[in-house]
C-alpha atoms as a PDB file:
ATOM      1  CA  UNK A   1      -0.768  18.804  -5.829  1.00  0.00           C
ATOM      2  CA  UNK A   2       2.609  19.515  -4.519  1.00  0.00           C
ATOM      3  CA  UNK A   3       4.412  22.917  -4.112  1.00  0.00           C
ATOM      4  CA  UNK A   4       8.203  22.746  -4.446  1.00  0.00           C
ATOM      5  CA  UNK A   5      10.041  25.456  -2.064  1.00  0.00           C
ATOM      6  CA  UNK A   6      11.861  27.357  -4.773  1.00  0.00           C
ATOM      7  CA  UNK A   7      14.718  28.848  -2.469  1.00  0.00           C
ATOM      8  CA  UNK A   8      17.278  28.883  -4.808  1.00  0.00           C
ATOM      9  CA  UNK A   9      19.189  25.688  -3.120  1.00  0.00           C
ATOM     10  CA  UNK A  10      17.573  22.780  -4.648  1.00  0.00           C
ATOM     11  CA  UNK A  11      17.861  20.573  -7.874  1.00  0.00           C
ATOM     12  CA  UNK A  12      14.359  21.012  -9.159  1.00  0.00           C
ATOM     13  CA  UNK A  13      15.087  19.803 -12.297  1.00  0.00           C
ATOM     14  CA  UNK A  14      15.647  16.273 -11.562  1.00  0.00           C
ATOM     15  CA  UNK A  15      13.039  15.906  -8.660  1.00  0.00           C
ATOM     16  CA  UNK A  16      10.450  17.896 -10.758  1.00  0.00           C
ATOM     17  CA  UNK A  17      11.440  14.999 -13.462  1.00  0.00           C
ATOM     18  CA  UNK A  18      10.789  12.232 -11.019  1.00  0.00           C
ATOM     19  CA  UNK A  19       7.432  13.753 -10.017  1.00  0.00           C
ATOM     20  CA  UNK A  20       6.405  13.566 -13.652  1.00  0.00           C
ATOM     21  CA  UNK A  21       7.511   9.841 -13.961  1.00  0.00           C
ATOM     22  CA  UNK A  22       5.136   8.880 -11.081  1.00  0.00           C
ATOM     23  CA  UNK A  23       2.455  11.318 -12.731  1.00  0.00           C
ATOM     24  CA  UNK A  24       2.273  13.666  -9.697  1.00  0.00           C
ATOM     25  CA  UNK A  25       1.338  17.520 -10.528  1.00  0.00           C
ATOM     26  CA  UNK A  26       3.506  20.259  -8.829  1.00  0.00           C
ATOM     27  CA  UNK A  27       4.253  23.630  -9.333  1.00  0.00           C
ATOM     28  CA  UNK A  28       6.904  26.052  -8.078  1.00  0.00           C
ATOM     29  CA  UNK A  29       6.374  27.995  -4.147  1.00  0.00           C
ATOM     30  CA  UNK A  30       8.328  31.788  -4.213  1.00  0.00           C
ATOM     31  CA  UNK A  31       6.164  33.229  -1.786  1.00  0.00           C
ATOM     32  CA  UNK A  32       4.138  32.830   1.152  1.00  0.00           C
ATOM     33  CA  UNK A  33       0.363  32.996  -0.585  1.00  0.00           C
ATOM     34  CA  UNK A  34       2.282  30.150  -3.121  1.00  0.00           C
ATOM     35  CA  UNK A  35       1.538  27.769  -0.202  1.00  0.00           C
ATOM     36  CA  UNK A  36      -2.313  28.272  -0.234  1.00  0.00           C
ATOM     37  CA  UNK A  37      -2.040  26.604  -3.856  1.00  0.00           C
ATOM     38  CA  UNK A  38      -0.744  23.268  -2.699  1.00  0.00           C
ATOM     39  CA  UNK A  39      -1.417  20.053  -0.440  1.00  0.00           C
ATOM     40  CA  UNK A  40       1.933  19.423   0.132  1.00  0.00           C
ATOM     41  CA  UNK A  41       5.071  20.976   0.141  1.00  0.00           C
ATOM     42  CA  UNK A  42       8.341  19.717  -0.506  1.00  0.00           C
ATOM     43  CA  UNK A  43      11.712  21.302   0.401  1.00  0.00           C
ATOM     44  CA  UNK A  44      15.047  20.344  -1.817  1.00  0.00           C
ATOM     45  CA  UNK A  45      18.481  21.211  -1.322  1.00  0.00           C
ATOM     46  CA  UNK A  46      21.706  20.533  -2.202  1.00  0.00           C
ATOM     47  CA  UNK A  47      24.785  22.643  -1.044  1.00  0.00           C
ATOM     48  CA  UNK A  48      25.764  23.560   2.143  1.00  0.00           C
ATOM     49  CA  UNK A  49      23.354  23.561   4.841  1.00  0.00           C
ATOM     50  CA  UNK A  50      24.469  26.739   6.444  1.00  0.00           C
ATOM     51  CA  UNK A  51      24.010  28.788   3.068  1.00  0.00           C
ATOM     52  CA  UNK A  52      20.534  26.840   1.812  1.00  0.00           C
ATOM     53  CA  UNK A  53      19.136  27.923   5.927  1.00  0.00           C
ATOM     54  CA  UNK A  54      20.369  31.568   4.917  1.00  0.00           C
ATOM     55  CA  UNK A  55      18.879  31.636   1.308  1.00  0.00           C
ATOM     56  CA  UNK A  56      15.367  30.091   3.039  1.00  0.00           C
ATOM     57  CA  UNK A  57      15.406  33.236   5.321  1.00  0.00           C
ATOM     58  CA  UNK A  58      16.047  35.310   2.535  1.00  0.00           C
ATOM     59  CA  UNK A  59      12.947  34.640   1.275  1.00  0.00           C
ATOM     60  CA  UNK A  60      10.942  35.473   4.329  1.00  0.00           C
ATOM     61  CA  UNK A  61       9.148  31.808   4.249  1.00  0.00           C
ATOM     62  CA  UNK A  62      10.456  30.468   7.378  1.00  0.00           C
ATOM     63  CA  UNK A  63       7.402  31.501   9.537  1.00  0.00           C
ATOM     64  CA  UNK A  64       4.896  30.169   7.251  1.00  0.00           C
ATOM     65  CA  UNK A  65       6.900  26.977   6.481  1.00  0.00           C
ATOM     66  CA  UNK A  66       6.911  26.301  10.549  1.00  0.00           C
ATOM     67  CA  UNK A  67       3.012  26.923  10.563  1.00  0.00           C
ATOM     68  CA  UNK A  68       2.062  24.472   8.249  1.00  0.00           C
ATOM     69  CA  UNK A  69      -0.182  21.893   8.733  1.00  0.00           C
ATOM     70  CA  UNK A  70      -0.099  19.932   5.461  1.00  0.00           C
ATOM     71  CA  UNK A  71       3.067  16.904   4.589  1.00  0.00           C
ATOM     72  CA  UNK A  72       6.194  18.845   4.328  1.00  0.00           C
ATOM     73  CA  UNK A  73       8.963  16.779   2.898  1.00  0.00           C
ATOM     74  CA  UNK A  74      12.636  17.516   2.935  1.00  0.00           C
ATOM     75  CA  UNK A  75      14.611  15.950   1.097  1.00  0.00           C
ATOM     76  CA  UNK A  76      18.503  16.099   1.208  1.00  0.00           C
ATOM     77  CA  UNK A  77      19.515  19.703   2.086  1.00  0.00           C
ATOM     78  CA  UNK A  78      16.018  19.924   2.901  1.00  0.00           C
ATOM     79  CA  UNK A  79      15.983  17.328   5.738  1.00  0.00           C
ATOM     80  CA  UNK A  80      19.100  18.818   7.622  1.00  0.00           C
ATOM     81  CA  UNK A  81      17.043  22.309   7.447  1.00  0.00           C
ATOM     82  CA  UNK A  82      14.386  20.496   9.446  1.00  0.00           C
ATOM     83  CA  UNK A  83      17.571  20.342  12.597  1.00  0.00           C
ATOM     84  CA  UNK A  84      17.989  22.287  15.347  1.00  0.00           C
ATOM     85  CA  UNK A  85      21.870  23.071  14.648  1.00  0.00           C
ATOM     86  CA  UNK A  86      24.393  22.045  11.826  1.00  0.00           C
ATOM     87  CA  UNK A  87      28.208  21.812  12.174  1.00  0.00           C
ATOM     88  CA  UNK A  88      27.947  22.869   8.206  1.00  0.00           C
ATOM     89  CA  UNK A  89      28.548  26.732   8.921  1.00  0.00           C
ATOM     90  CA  UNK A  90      27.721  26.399  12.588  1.00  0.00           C
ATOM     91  CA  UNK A  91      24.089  27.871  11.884  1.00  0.00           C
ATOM     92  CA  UNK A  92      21.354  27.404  13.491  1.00  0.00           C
ATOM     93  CA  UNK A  93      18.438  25.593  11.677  1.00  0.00           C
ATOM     94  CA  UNK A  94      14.310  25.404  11.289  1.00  0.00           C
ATOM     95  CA  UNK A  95      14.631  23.318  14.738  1.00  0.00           C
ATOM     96  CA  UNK A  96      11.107  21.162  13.813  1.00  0.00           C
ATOM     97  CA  UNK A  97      13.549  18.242  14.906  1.00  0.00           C
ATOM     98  CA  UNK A  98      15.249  18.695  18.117  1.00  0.00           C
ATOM     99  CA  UNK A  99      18.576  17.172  16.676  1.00  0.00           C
ATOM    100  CA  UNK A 100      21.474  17.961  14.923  1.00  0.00           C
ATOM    101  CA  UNK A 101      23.492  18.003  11.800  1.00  0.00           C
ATOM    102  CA  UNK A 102      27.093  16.504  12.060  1.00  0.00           C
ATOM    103  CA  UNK A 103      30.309  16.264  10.091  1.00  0.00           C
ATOM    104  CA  UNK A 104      31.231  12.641   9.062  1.00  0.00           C
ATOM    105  CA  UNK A 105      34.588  13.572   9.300  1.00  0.00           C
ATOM    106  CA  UNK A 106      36.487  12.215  12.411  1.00  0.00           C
ATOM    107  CA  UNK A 107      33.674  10.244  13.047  1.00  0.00           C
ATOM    108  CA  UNK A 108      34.043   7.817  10.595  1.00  0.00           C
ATOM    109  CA  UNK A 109      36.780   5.766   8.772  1.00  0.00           C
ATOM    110  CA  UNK A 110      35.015   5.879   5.826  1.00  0.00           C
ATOM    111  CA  UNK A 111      35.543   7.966   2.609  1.00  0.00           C
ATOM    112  CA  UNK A 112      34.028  11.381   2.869  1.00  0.00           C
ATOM    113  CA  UNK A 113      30.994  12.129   1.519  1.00  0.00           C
ATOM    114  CA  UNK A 114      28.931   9.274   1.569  1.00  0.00           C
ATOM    115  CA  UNK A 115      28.360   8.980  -1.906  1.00  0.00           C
ATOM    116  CA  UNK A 116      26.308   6.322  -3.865  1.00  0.00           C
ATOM    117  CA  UNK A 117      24.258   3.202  -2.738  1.00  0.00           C
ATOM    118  CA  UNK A 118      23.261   2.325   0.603  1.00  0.00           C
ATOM    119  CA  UNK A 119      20.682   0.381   2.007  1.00  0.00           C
ATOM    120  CA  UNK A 120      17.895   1.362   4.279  1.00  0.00           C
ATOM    121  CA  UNK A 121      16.711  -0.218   7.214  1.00  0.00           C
ATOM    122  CA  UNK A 122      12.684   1.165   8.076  1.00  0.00           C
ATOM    123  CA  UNK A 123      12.263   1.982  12.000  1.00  0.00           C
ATOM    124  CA  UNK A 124       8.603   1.391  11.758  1.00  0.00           C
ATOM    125  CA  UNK A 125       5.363   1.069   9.429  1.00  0.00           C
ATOM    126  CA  UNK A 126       5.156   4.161   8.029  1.00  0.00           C
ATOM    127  CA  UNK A 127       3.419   5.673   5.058  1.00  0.00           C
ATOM    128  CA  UNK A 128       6.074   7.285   3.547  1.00  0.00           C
ATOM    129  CA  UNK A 129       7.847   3.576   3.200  1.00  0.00           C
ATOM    130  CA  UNK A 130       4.513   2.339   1.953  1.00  0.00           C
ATOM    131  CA  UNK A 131       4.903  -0.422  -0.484  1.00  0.00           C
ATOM    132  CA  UNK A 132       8.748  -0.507   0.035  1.00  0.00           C
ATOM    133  CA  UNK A 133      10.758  -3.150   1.466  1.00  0.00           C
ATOM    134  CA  UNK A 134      13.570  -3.116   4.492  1.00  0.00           C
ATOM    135  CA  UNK A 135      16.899  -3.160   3.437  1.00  0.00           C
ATOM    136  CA  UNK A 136      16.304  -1.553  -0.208  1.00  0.00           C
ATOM    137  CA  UNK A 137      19.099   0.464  -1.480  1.00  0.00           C
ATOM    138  CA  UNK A 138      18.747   4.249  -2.205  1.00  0.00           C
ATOM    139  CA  UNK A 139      21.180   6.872  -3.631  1.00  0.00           C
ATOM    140  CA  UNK A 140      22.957   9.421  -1.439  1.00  0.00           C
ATOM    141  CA  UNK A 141      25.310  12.061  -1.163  1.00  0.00           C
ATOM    142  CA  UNK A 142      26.072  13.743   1.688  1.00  0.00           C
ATOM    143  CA  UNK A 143      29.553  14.889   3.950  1.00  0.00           C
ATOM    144  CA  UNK A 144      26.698  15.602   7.058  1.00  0.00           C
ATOM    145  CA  UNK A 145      24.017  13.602   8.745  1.00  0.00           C
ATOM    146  CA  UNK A 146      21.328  13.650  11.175  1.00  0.00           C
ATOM    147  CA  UNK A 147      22.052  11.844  14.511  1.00  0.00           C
ATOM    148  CA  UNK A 148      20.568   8.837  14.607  1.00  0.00           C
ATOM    149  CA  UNK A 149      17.154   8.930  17.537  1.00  0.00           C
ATOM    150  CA  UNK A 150      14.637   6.525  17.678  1.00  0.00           C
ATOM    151  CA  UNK A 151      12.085   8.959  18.609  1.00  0.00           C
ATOM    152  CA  UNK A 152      11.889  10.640  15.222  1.00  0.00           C
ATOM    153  CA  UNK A 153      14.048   8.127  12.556  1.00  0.00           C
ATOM    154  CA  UNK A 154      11.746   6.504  10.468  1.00  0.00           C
ATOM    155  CA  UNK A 155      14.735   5.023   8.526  1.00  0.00           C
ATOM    156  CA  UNK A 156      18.310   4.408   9.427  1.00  0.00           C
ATOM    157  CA  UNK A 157      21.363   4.017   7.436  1.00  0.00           C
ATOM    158  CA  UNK A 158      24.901   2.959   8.381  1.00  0.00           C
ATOM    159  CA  UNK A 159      27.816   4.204   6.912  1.00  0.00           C
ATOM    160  CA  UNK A 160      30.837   3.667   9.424  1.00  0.00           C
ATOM    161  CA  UNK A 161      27.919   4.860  12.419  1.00  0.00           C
ATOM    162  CA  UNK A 162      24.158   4.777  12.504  1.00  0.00           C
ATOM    163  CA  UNK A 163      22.294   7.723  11.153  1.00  0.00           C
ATOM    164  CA  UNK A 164      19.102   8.509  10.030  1.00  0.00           C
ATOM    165  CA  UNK A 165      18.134   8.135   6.902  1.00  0.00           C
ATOM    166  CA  UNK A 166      14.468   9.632   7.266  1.00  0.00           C
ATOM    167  CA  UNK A 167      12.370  10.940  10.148  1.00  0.00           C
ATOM    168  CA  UNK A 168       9.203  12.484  10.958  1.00  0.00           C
ATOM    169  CA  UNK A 169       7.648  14.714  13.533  1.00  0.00           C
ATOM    170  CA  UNK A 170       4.417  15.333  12.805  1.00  0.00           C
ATOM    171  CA  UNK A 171       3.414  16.471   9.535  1.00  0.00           C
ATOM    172  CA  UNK A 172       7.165  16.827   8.648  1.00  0.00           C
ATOM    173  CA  UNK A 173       8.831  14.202   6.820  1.00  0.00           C
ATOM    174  CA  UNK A 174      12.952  14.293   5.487  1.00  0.00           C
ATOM    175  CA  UNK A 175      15.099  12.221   3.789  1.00  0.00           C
ATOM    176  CA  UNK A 176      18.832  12.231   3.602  1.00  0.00           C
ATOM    177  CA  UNK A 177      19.277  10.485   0.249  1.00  0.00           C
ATOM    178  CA  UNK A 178      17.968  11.386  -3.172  1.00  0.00           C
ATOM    179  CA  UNK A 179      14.086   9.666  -4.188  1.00  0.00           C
ATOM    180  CA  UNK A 180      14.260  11.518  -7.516  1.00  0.00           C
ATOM    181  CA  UNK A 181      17.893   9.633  -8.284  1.00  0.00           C
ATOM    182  CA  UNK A 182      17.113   6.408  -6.629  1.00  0.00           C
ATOM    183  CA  UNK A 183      15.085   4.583  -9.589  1.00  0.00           C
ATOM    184  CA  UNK A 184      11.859   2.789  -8.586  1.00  0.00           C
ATOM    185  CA  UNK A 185      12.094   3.092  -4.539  1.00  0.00           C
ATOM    186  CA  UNK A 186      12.597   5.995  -4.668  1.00  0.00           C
ATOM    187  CA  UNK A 187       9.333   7.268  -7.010  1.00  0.00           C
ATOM    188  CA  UNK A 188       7.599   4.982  -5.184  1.00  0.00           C
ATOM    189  CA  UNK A 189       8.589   7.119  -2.348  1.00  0.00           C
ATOM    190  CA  UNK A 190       7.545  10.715  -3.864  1.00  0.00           C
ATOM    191  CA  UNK A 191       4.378   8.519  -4.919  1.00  0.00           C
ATOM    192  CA  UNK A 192       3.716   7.826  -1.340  1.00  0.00           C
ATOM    193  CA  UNK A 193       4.096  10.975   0.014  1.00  0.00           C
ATOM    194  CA  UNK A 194       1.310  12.355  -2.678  1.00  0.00           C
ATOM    195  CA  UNK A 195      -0.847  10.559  -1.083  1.00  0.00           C
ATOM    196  CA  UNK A 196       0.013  11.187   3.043  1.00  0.00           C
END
């Protein structure tokens, strides 16, 4: 069963939508014995980074999120949280990834955010990407992204530069786009990670 990080930063209604499509029980996580409930954990977020890492202190679950031993998956948001820094209110992050969050802008030529269809190229064989084939297209929406490093990008995109698109370290997973808005990839995604 998965546990959804209800932080007050996320769009649960649409992933909590997708989760039912693919027939995957969750339930809501607002404090730190909520954990003790679950298997897995996912973290959402949409907004800015810098306010979603202040709202996730807020709720004094930083400490037990960081001790966890079970598939943690960011998503969105919840990916750049897993960064050590983000240019998106200069705030330090959860710092599970040694890399950071950075501004497309000035970077790129490209229209600012990055918004809509993009395909993914998969770094390596792993279980999130499970049934899913290179080069598939999935929905994002970001103005920020994770530096691209091969040590911990499971997935890359490229929108005017090379960034990740997912990455893991350890028993934490993140991805920059939306699974519960990118149709059958993307539940087959949130499928996979039920079962890591």
């Amino acid at each position: 069963m998965v546990g959804i990080v209800n932080y007050g930063a996320g769009n649960i209604f649409s992933l909590t939508a997708a989760l039912e499509r693919v027939q995957v029980s969750y339930g809501m996580i607002n404090r730190k014995e909520d954990f003790d409930l679950y298997d897995r954990v996912i973290i959402p977020g949409v907004g800015h980074a810098g306010a979603a890492m202040q709202k996730l202190k807020e709720t004094g679950l930083v400490d037990t999120i960081l001790a966890l031993q079970k598939p943690v998956l960011g998503i969105c948001v919840g990916m750049q949280l897993l960064t050590a820094f983000s240019e998106e209110g200069e705030a330090e992050m959860l710092s599970v990834v040694p890399l950071k969050t950075l501004h497309f802008n000035q970077r790129i030529d490209h229209k600012v955010p990055h918004m809509g269809w993009n395909s993914v190229q998969l770094d390596n064989n792993n279980p999130l990407f499970r049934d899913i084939a290179d080069n598939v297209y999935f929905y994002f929406v970001h103005s920020y992204f994770i530096e691209y490093d091969a040590t911990y990008t499971i997935a890359k995109c490229t929108y005017g530069l090379t960034f990740s698109a997912s990455l893991q370290k350890d028993n934490f997973f993140g991805v920059q786009f939306h699974p519960e808005k990118s149709g059958k990839y993307g539940e087959q995604l949130l499928l996979n990670f039920s079962k890591i």
